[in-house]
Each structure stands twice: as C-alpha cells, then as structure tokens.
C-alpha atoms as a PDB file:
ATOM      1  CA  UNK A   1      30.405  31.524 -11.458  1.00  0.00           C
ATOM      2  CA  UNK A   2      26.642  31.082 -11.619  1.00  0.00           C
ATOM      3  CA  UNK A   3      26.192  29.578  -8.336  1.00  0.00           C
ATOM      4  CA  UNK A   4      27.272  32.995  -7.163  1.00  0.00           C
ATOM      5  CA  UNK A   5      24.409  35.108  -8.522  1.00  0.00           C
ATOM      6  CA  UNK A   6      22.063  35.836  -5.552  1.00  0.00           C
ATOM      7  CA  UNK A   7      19.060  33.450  -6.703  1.00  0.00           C
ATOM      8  CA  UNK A   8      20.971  30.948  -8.547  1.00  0.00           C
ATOM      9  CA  UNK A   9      20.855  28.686  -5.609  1.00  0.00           C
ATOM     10  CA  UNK A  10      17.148  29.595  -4.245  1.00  0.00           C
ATOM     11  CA  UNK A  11      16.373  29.043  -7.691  1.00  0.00           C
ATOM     12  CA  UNK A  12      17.596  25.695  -8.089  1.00  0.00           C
ATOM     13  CA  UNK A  13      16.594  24.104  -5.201  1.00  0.00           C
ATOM     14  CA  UNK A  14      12.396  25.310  -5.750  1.00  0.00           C
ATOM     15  CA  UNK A  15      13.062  23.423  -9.478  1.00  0.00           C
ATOM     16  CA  UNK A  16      14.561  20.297  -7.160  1.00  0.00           C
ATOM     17  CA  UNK A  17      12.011  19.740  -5.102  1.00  0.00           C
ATOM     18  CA  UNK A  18       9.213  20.721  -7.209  1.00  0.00           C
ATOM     19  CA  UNK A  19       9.943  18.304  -9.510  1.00  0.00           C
ATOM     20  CA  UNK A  20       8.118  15.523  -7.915  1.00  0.00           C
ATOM     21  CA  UNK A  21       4.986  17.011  -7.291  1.00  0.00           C
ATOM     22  CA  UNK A  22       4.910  18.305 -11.042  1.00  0.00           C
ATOM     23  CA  UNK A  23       5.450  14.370 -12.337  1.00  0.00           C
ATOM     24  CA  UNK A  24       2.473  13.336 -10.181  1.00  0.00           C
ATOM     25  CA  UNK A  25       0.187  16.402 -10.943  1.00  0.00           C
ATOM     26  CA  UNK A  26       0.899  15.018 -14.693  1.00  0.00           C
ATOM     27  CA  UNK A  27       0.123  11.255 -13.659  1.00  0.00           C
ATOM     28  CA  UNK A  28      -3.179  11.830 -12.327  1.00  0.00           C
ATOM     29  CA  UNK A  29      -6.160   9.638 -13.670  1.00  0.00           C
ATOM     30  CA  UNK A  30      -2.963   8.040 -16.300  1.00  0.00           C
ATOM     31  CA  UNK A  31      -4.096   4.666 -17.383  1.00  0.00           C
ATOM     32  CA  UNK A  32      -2.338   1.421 -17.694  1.00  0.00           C
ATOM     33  CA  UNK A  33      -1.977   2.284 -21.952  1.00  0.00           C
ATOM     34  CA  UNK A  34      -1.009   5.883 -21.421  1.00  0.00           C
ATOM     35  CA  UNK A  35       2.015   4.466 -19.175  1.00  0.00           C
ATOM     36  CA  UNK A  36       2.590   2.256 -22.132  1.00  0.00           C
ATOM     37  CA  UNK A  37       1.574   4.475 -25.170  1.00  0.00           C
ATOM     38  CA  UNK A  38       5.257   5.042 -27.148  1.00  0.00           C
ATOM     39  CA  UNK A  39       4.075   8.102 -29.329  1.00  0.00           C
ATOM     40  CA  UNK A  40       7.966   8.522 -30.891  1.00  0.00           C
ATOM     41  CA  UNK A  41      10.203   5.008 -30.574  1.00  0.00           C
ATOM     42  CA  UNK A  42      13.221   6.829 -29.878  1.00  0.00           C
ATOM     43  CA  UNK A  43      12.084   7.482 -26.400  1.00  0.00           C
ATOM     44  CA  UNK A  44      10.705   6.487 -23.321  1.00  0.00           C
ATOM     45  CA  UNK A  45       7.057   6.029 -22.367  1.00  0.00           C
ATOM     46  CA  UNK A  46       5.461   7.054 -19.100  1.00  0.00           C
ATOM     47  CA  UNK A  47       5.944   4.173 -16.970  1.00  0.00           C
ATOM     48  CA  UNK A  48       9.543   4.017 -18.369  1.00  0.00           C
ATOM     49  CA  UNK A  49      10.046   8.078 -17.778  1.00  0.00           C
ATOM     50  CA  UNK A  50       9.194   7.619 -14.257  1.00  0.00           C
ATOM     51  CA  UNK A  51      11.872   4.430 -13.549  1.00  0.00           C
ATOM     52  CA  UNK A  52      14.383   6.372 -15.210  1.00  0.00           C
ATOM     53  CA  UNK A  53      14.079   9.675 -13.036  1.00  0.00           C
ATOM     54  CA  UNK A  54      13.742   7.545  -9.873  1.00  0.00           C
ATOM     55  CA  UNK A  55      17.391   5.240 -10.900  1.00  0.00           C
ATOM     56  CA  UNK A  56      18.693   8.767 -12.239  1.00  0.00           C
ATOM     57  CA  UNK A  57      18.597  10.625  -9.189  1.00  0.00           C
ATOM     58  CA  UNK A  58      20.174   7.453  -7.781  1.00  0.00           C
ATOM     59  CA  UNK A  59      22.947   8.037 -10.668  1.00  0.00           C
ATOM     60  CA  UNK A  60      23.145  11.883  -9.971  1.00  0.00           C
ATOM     61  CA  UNK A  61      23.873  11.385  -6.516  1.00  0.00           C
ATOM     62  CA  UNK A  62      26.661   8.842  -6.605  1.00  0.00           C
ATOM     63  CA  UNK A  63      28.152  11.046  -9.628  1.00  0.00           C
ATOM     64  CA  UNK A  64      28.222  13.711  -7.028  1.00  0.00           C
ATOM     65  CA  UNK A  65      29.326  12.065  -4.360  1.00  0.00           C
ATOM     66  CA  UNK A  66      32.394  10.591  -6.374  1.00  0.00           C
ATOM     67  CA  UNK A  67      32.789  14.253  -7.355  1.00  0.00           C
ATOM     68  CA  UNK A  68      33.015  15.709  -3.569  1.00  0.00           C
ATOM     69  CA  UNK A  69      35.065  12.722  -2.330  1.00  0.00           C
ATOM     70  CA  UNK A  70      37.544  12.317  -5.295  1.00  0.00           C
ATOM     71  CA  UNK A  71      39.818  14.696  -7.229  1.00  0.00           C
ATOM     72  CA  UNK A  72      38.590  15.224 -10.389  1.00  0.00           C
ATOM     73  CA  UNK A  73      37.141  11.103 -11.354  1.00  0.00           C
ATOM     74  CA  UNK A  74      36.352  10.078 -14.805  1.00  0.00           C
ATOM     75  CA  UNK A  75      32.503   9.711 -14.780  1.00  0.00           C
ATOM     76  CA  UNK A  76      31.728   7.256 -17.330  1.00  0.00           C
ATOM     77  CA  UNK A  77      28.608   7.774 -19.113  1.00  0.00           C
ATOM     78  CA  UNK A  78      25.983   4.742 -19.389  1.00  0.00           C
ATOM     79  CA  UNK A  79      23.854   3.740 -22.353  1.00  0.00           C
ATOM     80  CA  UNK A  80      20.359   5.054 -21.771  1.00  0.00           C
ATOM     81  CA  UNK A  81      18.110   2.374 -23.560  1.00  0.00           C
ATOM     82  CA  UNK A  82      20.707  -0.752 -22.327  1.00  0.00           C
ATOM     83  CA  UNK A  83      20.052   0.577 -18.974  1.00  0.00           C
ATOM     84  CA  UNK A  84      16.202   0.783 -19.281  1.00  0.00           C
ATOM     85  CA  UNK A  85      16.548  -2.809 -20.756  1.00  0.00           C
ATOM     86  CA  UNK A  86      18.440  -4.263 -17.913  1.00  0.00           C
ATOM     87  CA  UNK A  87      16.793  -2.914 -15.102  1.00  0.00           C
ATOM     88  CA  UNK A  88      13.120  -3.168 -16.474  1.00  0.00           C
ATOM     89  CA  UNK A  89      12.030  -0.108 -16.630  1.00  0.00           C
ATOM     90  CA  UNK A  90       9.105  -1.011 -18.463  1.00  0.00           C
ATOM     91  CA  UNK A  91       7.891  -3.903 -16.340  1.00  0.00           C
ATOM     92  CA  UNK A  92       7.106  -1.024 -13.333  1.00  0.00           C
ATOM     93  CA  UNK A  93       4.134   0.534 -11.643  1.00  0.00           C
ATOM     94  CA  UNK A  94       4.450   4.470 -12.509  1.00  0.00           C
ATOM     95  CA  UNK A  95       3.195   5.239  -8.914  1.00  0.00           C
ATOM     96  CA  UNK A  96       5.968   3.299  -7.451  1.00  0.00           C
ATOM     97  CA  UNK A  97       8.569   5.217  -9.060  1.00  0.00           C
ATOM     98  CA  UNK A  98       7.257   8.659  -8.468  1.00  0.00           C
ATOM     99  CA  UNK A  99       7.307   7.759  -5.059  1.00  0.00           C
ATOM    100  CA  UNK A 100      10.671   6.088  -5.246  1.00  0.00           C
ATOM    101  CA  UNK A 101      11.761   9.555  -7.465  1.00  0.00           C
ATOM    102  CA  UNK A 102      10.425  11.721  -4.625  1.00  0.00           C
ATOM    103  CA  UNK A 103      12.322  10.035  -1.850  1.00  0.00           C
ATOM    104  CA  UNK A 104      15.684   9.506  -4.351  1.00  0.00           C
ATOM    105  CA  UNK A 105      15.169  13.679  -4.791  1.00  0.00           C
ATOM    106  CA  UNK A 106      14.525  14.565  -1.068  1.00  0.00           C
ATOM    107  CA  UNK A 107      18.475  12.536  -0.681  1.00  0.00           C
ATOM    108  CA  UNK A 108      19.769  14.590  -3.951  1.00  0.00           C
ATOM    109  CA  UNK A 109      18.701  17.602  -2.368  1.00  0.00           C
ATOM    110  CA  UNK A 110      20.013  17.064   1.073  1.00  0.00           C
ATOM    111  CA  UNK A 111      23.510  16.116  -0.187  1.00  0.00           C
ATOM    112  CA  UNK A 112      23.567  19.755  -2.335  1.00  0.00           C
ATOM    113  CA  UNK A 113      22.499  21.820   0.396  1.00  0.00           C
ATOM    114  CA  UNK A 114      24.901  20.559   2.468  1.00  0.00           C
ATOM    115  CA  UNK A 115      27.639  21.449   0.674  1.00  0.00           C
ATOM    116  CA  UNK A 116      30.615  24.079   0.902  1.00  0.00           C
ATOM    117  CA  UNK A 117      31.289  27.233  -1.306  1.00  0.00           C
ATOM    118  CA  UNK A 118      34.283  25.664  -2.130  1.00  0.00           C
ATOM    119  CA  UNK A 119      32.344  22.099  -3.395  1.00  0.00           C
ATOM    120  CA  UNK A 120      30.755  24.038  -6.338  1.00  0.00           C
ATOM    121  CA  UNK A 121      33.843  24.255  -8.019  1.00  0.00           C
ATOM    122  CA  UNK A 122      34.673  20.642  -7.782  1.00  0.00           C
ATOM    123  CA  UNK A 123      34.722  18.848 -11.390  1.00  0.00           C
ATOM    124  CA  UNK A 124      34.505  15.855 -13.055  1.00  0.00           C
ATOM    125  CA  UNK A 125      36.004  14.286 -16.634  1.00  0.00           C
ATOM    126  CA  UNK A 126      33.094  12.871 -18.608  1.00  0.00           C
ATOM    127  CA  UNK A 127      34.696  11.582 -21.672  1.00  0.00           C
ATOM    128  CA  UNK A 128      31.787  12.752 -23.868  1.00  0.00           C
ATOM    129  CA  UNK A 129      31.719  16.216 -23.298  1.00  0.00           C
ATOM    130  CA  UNK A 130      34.912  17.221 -21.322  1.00  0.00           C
ATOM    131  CA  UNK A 131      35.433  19.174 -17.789  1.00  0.00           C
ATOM    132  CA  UNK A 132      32.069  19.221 -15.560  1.00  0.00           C
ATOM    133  CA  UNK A 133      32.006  21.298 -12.566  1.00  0.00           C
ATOM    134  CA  UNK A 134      29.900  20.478  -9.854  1.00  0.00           C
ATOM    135  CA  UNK A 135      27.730  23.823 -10.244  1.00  0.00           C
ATOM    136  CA  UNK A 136      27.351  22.187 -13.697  1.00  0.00           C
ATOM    137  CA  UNK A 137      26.344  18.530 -13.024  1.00  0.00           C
ATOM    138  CA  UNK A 138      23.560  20.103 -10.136  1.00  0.00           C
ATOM    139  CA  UNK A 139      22.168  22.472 -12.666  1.00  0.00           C
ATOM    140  CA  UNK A 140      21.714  19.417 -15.857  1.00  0.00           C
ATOM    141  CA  UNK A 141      19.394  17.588 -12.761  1.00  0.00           C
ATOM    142  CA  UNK A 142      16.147  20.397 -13.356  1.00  0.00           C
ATOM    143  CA  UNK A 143      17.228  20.518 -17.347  1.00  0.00           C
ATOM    144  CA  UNK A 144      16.787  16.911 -17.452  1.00  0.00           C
ATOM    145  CA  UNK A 145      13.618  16.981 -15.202  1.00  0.00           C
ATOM    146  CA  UNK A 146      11.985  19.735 -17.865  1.00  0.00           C
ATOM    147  CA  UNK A 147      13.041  17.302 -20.189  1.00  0.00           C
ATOM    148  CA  UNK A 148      10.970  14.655 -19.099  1.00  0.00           C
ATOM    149  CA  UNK A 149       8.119  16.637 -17.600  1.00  0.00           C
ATOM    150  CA  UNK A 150       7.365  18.358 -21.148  1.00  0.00           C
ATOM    151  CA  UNK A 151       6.965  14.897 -22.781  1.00  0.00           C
ATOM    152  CA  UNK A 152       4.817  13.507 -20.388  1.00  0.00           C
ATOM    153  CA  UNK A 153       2.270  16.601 -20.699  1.00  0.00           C
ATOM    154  CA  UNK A 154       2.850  16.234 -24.484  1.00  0.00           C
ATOM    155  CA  UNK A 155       2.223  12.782 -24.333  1.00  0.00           C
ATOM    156  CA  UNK A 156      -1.063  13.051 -21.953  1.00  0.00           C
ATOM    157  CA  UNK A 157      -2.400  16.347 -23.865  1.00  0.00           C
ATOM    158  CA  UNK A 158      -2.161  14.197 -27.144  1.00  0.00           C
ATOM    159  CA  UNK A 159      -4.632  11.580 -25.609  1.00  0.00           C
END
C-alpha cells in the first residue's frame, strides 16, 4: 500500500496545495491571446486549462465523497471536450478560475486529510479502467495537475 510509505502522504499533500500557486506563478503578465492561443487542437488552451482544474477539483471531490459514503459506486466517467462545451470553459476570465481552483483545492484537501487509515482502501468501479482505490483516485489529482501545469509553461515558453 503506497499510502503506507512514510512520505507518501507528506508528499502528496505539498503537490496539493502547491498546485495553485504554481498555475498562477505560470499566469503572470498572460495576455488575453495567450489564454486563447490553441498551439495543438486536441487540447485545451489557458483560459480553458484553468476552468477545467477549478470544475475538476469540484469533480474529484464528489467522486470521493461518493467513494467514502458508498460501497464500492460506479463512477461514471464524463466526456472532457462536451463538458468544456457545456459549461463554457472558454468564455472565462483565467484569474477567476485560479482563484475558484485554489479555494475548490483548499476543500479537496481538507476532505483527504480528514480521513481514516481505513478510507484509503475504499474503491470505486470506473467502467474504463476497472477497480480504483481511494489511495489511487487522491494520487491521479497531482498527476493530472503536472499534466496541466507542463502545458501551460510549454505553451507560455513558446510565446
């Protein structure tokens, strides 16, 4: 179990709640184009990077809560780009949704510290890819993060 190694946990929580400051380090100075520059079509720009971490962490957190609360739900996945559509990500202001991300992430991180040992070991059936344990879901939330963060410093380095 990886939560068990000694600085699994320390380690996670520093990548948690670094994560917003790293986002707005990376959206100093960014300019109303570089929000909407779309370097690669397959994926997001700035402005919609930062609506989709802010609604994620919204996602995350009701996964996890369904995952603590219920014995072993079905988590249905959603359709990435539908979702960005429907909730118009790319109609807004990249400083509203780091701050909306930041507060979202201070919540994710208060429901995972306050969890039991036992909690960890908690899982979830996402038809896609099978058995998630709880340890699992928390640790995709930095992946994803690094995820993002190295586009948008790809993305503002390329400018």
């Amino acid at each position: 179990m990886l939560v068990d190694y000694p600085y699994t946990r320390k380690y996670l929580f520093t990548a948690l709640e670094a994560a917003p400051d790293l986002f707005d380090h990376l959206l100093k100075g960014l300019t109303e184009a570089e929000a909407d520059r779309r370097p690669d079509p397959e994926r997001f720009t700035i402005r919609e990077i930062m609506a989709h971490l802010a609604d994620w962490d919204a996602v995350f957190l009701a996964r996890m809560t369904r995952v603590r609360d219920e014995d072993e739900p079905t988590i249905e996945g959603y359709d990435e780009g539908q979702r960005a559509i429907d909730l118009y990500y790319d109609r807004t202001d990249p400083t509203e949704q780091s701050r909306l991300f930041r507060e979202r992430r201070v919540q994710l991180v208060k429901f995972l510290r306050s969890l039991e040992a036992a909690d960890w070991q908690r899982a979830c059936l996402r038809p896609e890819i099978g058995r998630l344990t709880f340890e699992g879901m928390a640790l995709l939330v930095p992946l994803h993060d690094t995820y993002h963060l190295e586009q948008v410093a790809a993305w503002r380095k390329a400018v």
